[in-house]
C-alpha atoms as a PDB file:
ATOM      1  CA  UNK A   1    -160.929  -3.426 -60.362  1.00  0.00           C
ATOM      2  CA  UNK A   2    -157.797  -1.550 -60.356  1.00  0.00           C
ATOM      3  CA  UNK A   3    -155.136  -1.938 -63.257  1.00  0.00           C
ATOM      4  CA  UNK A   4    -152.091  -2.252 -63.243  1.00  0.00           C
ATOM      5  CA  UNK A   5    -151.234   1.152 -65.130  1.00  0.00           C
ATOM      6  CA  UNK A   6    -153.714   2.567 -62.362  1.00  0.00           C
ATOM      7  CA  UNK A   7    -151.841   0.759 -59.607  1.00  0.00           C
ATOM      8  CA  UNK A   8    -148.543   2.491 -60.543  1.00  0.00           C
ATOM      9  CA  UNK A   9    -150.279   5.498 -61.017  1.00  0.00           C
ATOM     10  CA  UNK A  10    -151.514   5.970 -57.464  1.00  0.00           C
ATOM     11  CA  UNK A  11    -148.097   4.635 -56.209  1.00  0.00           C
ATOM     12  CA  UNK A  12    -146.718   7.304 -57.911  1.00  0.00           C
ATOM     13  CA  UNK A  13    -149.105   9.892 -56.723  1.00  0.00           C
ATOM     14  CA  UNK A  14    -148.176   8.904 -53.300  1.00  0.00           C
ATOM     15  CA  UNK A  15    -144.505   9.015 -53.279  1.00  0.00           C
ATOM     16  CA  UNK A  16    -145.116  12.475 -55.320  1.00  0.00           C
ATOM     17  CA  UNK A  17    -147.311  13.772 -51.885  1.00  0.00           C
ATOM     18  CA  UNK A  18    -144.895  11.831 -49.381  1.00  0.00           C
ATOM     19  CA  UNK A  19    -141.406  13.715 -51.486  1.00  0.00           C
ATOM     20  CA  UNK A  20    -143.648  17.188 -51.327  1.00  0.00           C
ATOM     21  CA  UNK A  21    -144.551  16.597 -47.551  1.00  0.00           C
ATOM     22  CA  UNK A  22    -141.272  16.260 -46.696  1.00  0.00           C
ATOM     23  CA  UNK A  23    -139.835  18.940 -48.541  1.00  0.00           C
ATOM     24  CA  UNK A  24    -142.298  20.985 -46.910  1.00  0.00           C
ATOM     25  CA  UNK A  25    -141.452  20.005 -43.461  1.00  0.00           C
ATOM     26  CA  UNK A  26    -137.778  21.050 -44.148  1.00  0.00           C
ATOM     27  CA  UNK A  27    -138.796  24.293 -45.024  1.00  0.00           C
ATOM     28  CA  UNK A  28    -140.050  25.083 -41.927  1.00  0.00           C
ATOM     29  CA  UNK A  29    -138.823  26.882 -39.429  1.00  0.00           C
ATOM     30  CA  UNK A  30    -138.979  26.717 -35.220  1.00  0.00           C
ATOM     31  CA  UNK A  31    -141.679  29.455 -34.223  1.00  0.00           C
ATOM     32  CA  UNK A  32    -140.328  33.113 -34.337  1.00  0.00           C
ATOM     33  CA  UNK A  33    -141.957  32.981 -30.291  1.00  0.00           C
ATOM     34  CA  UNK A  34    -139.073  30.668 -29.168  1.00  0.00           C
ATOM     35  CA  UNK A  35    -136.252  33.112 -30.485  1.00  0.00           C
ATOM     36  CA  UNK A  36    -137.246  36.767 -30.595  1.00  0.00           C
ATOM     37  CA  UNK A  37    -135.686  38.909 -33.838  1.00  0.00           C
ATOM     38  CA  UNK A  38    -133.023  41.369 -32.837  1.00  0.00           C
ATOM     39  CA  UNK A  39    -132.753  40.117 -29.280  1.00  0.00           C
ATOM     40  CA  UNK A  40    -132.018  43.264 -26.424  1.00  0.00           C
ATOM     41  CA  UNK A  41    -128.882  41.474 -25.628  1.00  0.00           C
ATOM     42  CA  UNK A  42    -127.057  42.493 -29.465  1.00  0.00           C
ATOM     43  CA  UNK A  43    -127.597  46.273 -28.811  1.00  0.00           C
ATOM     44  CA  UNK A  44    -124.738  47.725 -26.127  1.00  0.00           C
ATOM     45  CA  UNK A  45    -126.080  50.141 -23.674  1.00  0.00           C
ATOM     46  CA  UNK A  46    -130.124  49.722 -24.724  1.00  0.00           C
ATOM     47  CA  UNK A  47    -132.409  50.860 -21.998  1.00  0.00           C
ATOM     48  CA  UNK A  48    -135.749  49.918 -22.307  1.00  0.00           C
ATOM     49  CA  UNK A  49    -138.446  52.743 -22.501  1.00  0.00           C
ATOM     50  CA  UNK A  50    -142.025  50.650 -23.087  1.00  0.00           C
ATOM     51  CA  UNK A  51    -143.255  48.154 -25.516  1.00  0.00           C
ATOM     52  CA  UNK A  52    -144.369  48.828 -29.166  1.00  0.00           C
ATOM     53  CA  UNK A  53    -147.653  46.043 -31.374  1.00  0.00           C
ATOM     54  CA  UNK A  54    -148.697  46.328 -34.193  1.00  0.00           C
ATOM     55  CA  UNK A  55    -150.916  44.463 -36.748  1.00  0.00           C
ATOM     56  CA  UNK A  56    -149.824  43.723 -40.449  1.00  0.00           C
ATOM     57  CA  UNK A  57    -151.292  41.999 -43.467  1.00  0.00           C
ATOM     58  CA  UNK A  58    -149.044  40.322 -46.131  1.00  0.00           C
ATOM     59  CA  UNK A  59    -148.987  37.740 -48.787  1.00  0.00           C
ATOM     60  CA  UNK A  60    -146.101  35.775 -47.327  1.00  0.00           C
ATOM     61  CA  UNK A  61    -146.793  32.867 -45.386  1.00  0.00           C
ATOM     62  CA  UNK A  62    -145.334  32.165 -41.818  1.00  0.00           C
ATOM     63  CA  UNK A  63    -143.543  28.444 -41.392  1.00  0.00           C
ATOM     64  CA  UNK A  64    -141.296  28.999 -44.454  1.00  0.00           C
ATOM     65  CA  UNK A  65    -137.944  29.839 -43.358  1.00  0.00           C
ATOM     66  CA  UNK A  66    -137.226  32.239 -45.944  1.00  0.00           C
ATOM     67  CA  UNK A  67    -140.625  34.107 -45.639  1.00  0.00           C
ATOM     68  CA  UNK A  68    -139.865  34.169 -41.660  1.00  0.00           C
ATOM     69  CA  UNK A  69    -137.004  35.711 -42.259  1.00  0.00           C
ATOM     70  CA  UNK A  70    -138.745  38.591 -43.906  1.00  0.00           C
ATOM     71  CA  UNK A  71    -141.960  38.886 -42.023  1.00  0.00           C
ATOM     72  CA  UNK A  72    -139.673  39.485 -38.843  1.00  0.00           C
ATOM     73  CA  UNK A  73    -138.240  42.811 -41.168  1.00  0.00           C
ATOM     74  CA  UNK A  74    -141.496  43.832 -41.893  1.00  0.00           C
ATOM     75  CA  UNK A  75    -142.573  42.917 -38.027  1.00  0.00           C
ATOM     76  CA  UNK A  76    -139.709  45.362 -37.071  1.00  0.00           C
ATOM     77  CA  UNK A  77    -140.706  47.536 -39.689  1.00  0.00           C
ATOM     78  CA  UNK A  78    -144.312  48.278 -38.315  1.00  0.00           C
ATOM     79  CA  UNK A  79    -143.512  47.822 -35.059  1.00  0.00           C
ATOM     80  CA  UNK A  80    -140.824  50.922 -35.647  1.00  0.00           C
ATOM     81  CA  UNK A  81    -143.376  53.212 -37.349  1.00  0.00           C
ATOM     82  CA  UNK A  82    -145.805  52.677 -34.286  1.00  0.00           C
ATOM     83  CA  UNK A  83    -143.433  53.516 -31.822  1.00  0.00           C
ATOM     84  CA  UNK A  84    -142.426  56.615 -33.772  1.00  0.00           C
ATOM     85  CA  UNK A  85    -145.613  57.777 -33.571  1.00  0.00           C
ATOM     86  CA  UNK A  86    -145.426  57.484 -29.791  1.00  0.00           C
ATOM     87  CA  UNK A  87    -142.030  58.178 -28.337  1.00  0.00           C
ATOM     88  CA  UNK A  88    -140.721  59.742 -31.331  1.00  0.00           C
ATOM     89  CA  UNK A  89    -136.989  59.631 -32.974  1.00  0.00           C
ATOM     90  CA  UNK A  90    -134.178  58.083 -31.430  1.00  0.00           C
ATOM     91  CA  UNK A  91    -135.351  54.609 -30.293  1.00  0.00           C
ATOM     92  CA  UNK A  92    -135.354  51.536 -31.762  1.00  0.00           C
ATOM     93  CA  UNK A  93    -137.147  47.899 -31.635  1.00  0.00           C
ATOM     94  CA  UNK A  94    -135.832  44.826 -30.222  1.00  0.00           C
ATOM     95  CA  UNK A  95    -137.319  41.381 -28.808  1.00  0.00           C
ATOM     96  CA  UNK A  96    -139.675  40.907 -31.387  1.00  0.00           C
ATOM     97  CA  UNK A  97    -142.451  38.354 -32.066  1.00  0.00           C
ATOM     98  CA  UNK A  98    -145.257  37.824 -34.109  1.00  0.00           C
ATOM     99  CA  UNK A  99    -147.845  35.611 -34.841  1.00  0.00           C
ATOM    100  CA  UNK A 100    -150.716  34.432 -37.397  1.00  0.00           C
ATOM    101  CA  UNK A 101    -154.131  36.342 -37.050  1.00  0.00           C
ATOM    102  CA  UNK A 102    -155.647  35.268 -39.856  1.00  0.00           C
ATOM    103  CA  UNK A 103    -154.410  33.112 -42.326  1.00  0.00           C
ATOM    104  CA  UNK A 104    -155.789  33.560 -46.217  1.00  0.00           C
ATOM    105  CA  UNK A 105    -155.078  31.658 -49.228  1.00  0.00           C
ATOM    106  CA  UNK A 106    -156.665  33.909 -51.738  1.00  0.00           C
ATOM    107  CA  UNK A 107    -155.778  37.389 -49.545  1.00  0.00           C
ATOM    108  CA  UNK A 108    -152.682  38.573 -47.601  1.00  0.00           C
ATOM    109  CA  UNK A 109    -152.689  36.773 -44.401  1.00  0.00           C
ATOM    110  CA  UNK A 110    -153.242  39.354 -41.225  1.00  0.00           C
ATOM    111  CA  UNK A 111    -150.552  39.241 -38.283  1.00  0.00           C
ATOM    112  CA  UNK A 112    -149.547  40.509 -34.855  1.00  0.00           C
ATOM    113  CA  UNK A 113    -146.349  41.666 -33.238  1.00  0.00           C
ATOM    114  CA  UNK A 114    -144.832  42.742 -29.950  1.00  0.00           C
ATOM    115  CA  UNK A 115    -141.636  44.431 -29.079  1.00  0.00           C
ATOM    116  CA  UNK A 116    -140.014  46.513 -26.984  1.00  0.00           C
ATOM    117  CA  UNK A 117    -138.708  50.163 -27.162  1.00  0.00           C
ATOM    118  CA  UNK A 118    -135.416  51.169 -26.476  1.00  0.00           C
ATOM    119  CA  UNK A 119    -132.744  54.190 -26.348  1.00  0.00           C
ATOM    120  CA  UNK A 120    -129.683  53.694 -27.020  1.00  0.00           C
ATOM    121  CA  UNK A 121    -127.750  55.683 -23.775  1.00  0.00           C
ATOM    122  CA  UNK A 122    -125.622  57.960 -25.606  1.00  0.00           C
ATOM    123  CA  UNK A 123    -124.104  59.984 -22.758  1.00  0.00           C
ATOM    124  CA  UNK A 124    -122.409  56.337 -21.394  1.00  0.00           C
ATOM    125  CA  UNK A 125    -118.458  57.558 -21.135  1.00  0.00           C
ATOM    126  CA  UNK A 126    -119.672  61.240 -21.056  1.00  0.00           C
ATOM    127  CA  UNK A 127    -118.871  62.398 -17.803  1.00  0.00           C
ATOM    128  CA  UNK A 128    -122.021  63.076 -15.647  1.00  0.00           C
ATOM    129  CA  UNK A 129    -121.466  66.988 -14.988  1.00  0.00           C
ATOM    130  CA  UNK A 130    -120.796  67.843 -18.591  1.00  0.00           C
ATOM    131  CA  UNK A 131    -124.493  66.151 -19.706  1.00  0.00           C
ATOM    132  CA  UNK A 132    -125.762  67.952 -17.122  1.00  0.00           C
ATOM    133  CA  UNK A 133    -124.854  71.426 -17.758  1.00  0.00           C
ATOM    134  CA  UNK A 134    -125.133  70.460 -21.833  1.00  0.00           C
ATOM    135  CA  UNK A 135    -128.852  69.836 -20.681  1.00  0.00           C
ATOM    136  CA  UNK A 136    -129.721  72.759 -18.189  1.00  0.00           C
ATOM    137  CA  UNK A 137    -127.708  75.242 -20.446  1.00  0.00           C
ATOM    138  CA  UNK A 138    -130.445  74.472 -23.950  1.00  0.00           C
ATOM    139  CA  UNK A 139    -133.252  73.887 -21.872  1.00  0.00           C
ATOM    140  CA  UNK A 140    -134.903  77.520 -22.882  1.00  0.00           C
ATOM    141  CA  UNK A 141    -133.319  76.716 -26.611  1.00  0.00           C
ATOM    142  CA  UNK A 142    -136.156  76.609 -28.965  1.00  0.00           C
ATOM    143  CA  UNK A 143    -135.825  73.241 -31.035  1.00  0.00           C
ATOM    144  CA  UNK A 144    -133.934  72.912 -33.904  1.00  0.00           C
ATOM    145  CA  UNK A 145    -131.929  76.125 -33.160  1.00  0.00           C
ATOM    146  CA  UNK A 146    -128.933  76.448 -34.935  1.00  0.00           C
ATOM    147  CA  UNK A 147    -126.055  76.767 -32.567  1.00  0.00           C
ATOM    148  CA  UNK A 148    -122.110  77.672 -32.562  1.00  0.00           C
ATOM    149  CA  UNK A 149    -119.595  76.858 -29.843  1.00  0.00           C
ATOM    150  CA  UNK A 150    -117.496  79.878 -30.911  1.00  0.00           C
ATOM    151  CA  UNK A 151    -115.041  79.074 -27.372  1.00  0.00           C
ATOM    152  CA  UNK A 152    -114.521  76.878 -25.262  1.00  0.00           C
ATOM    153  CA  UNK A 153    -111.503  77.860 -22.917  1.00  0.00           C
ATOM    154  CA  UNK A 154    -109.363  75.706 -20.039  1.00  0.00           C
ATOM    155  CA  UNK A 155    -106.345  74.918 -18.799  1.00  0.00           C
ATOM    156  CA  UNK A 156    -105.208  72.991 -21.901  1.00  0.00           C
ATOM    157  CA  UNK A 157    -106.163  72.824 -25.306  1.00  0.00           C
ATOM    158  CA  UNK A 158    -106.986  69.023 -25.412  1.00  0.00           C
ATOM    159  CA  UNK A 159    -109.078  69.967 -22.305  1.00  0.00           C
ATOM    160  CA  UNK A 160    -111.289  72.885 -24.295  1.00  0.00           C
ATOM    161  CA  UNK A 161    -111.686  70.739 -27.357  1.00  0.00           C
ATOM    162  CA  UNK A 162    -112.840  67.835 -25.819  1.00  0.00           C
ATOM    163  CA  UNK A 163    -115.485  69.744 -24.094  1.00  0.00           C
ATOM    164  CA  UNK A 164    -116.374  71.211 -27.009  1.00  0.00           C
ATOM    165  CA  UNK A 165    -116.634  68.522 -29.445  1.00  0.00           C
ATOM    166  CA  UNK A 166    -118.747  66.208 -26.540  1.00  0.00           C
ATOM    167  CA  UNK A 167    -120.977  69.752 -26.327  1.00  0.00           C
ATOM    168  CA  UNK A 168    -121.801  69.262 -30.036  1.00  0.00           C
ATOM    169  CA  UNK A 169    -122.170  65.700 -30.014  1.00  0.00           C
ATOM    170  CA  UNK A 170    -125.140  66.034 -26.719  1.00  0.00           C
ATOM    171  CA  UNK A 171    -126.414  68.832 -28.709  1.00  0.00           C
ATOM    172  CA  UNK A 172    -126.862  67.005 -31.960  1.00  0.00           C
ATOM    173  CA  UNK A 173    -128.345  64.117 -30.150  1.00  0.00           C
ATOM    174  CA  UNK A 174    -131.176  67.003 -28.742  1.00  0.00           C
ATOM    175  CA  UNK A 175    -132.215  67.910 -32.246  1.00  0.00           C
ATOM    176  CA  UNK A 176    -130.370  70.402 -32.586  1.00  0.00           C
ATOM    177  CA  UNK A 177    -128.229  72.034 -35.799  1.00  0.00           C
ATOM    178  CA  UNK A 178    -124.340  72.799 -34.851  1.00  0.00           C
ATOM    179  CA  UNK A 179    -122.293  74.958 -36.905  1.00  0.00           C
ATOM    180  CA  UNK A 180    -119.019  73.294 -38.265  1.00  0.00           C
ATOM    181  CA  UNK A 181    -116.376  74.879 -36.409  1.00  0.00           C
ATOM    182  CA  UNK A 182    -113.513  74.434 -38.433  1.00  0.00           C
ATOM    183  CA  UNK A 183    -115.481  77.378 -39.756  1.00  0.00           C
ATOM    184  CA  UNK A 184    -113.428  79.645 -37.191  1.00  0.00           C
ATOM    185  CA  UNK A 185    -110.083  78.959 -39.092  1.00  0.00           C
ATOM    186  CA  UNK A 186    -111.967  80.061 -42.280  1.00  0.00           C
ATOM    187  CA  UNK A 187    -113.149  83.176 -40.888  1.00  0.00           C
ATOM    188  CA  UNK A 188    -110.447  83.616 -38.658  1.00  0.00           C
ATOM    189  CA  UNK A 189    -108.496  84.628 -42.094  1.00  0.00           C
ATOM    190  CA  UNK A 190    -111.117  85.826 -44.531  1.00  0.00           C
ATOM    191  CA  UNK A 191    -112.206  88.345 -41.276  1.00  0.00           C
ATOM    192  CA  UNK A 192    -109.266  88.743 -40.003  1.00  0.00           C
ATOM    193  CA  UNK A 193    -110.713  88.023 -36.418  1.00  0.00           C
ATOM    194  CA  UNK A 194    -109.521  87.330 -33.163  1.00  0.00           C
ATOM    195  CA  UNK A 195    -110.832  84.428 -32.156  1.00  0.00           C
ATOM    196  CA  UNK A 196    -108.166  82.506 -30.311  1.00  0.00           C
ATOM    197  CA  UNK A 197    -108.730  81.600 -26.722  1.00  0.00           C
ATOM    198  CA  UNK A 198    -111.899  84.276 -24.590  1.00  0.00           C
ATOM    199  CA  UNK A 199    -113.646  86.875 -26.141  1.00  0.00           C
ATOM    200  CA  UNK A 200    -116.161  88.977 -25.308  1.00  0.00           C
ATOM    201  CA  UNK A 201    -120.285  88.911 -26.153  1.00  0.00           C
ATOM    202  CA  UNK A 202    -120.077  91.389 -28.819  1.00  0.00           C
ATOM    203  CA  UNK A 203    -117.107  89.792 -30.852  1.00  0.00           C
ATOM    204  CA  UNK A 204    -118.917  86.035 -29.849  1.00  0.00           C
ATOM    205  CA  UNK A 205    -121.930  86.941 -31.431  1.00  0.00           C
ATOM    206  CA  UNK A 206    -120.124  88.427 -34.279  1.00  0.00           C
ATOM    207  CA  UNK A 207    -118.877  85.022 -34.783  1.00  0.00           C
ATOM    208  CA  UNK A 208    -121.572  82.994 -34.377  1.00  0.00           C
ATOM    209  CA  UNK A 209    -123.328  85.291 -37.001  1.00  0.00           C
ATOM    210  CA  UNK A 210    -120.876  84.439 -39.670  1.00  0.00           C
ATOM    211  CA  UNK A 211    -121.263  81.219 -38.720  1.00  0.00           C
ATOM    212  CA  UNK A 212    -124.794  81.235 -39.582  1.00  0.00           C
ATOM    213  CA  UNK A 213    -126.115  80.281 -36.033  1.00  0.00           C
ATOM    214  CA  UNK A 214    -129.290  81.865 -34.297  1.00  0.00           C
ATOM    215  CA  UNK A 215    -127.483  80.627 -30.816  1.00  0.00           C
ATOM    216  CA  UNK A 216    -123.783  81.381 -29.580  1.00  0.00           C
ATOM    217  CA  UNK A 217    -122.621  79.213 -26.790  1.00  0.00           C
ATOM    218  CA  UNK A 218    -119.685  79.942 -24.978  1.00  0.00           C
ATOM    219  CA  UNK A 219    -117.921  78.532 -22.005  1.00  0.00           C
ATOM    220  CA  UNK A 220    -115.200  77.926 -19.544  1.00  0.00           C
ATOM    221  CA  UNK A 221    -113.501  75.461 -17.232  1.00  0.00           C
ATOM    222  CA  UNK A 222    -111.912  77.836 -13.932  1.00  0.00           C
ATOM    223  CA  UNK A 223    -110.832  76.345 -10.733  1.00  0.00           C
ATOM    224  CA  UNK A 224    -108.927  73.803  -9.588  1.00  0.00           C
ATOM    225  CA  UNK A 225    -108.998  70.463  -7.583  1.00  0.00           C
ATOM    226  CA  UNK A 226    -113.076  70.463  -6.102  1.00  0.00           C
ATOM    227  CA  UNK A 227    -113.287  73.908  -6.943  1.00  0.00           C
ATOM    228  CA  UNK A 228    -112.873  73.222 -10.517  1.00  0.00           C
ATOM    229  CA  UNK A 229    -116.198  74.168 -12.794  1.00  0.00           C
ATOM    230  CA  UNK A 230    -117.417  74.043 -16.199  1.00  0.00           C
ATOM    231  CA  UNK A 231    -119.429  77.569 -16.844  1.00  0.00           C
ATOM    232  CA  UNK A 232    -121.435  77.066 -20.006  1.00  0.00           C
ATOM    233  CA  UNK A 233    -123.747  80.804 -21.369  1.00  0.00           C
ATOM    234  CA  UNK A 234    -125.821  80.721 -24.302  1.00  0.00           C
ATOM    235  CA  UNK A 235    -126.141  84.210 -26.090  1.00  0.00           C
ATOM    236  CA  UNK A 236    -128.872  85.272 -28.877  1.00  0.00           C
ATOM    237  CA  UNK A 237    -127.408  86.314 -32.147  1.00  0.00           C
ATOM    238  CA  UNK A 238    -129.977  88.578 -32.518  1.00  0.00           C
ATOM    239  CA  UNK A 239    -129.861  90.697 -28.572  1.00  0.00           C
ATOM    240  CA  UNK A 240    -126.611  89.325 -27.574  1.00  0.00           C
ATOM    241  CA  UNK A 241    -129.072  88.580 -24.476  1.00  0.00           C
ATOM    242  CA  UNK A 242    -127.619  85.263 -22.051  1.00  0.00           C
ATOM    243  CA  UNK A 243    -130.793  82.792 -23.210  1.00  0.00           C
ATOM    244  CA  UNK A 244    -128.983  79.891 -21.144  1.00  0.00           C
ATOM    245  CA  UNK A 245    -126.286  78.989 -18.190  1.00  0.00           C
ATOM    246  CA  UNK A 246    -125.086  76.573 -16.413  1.00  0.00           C
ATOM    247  CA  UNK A 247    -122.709  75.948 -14.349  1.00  0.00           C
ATOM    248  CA  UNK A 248    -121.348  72.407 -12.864  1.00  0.00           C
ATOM    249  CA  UNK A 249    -118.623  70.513 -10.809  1.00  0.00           C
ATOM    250  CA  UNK A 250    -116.105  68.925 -13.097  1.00  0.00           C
END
């Protein structure tokens, strides 16, 4: 026979289970599947290079918004480190899911994720010729060379300096180490060199050694109309020897 302390009791249990049930359910969140973290479509100019899984244990537990919202870091976490390991530096994850392996009360719970690899395409706005002849002029440069672009000479100023700073920029983007040259101005008066406009090897290499490089590049923009060229050389600091050319229709 039930009481009626007993009765109230159990009616109490039960509104306790119905309040926690639904607080529950609006802690939940739609499944990570239906809307992929960092969707492709957020990062301009991505280009797609493979697909990246990996598998992850942790102690947070998938349907609870705010631990979603952290196992998709960690997802894109893991799924960034395996990639690395593949395809190396300079990509990036997007379109990723996950989902429960193995789910543990008394252990970190053991999950899966998928995403795909992508490049960001650095060059877009960078005319076509100038990443060309950036890319056949290092192609002999051991990595992580440390290279100066003592002169760049053209028709205009604007013209040489904008060559020269996109040089650097593909450069950098290669791996390798550019020498700051608003160190020309410095030397320019503690050397008292002549270093305005074309100079020759010897004086080039001179430059880039003060400079600290291992790699002098210089280069030139002659010709006019569909005749008009952008000559790029490469010199050792060491021989003065030509280690790299190229040559291409601006």
């Amino acid at each position: 026979m039930i009481t009626t302390g007993g009765l109230m009791r159990r009616n109490v249990l039960l509104v306790t289970i119905f309040a926690l049930t639904a607080l529950l359910l609006s802690c939940l969140s739609p499944p990570s599947a239906k809307k992929p973290y960092r969707p492709i479509s957020s990062v301009p100019n991505a280009i797609v290079v493979g697909t990246a899984e990996a598998t992850f244990s942790s102690d947070l537990v998938s349907g609870f918004r705010s631990d979603n919202e952290q196992l998709n870091e960690i997802a894109y976490l893991e799924l960034l480190k395996s990639a690395k390991e593949k395809f190396g530096e300079g990509i990036d994850i997007t379109d990723i899911t996950w989902a429960d392996v193995e789910i543990n009360v008394r252990r970190p719970s053991v999950y899966s994720a998928r995403g795909n690899v992508i490049t960001i395409d650095r060059n877009a706005g960078v005319p076509d010729a100038l990443v060309k002849a950036a890319k056949d002029a290092i192609k002999n440069i051991a990595p992580k060379s440390v290279i100066a672009v003592v002169y760049i000479t053209a028709q205009d100023q604007a013209t040489a300096n904008y060559i020269a700073d996109e040089l650097e920029f593909l450069w950098v983007m290669e791996g390798y180490i550019l020498c700051d040259r608003n160190q020309l101005d410095v030397l320019r008066r503690e050397q008292n060199l002549q270093i305005s406009g074309e100079v020759d090897d010897a004086n080039a290499v001179s430059i880039g050694k003060f400079m600290g490089a291992n790699v002098i590049a210089t280069g030139k923009i002659e010709g006019d109309n569909k005749l008009r060229r952008l000559r790029l050389r490469l010199l050792d600091a060491e021989t003065a020897r030509v280690i790299g050319v190229a040559s291409e229709q601006l």
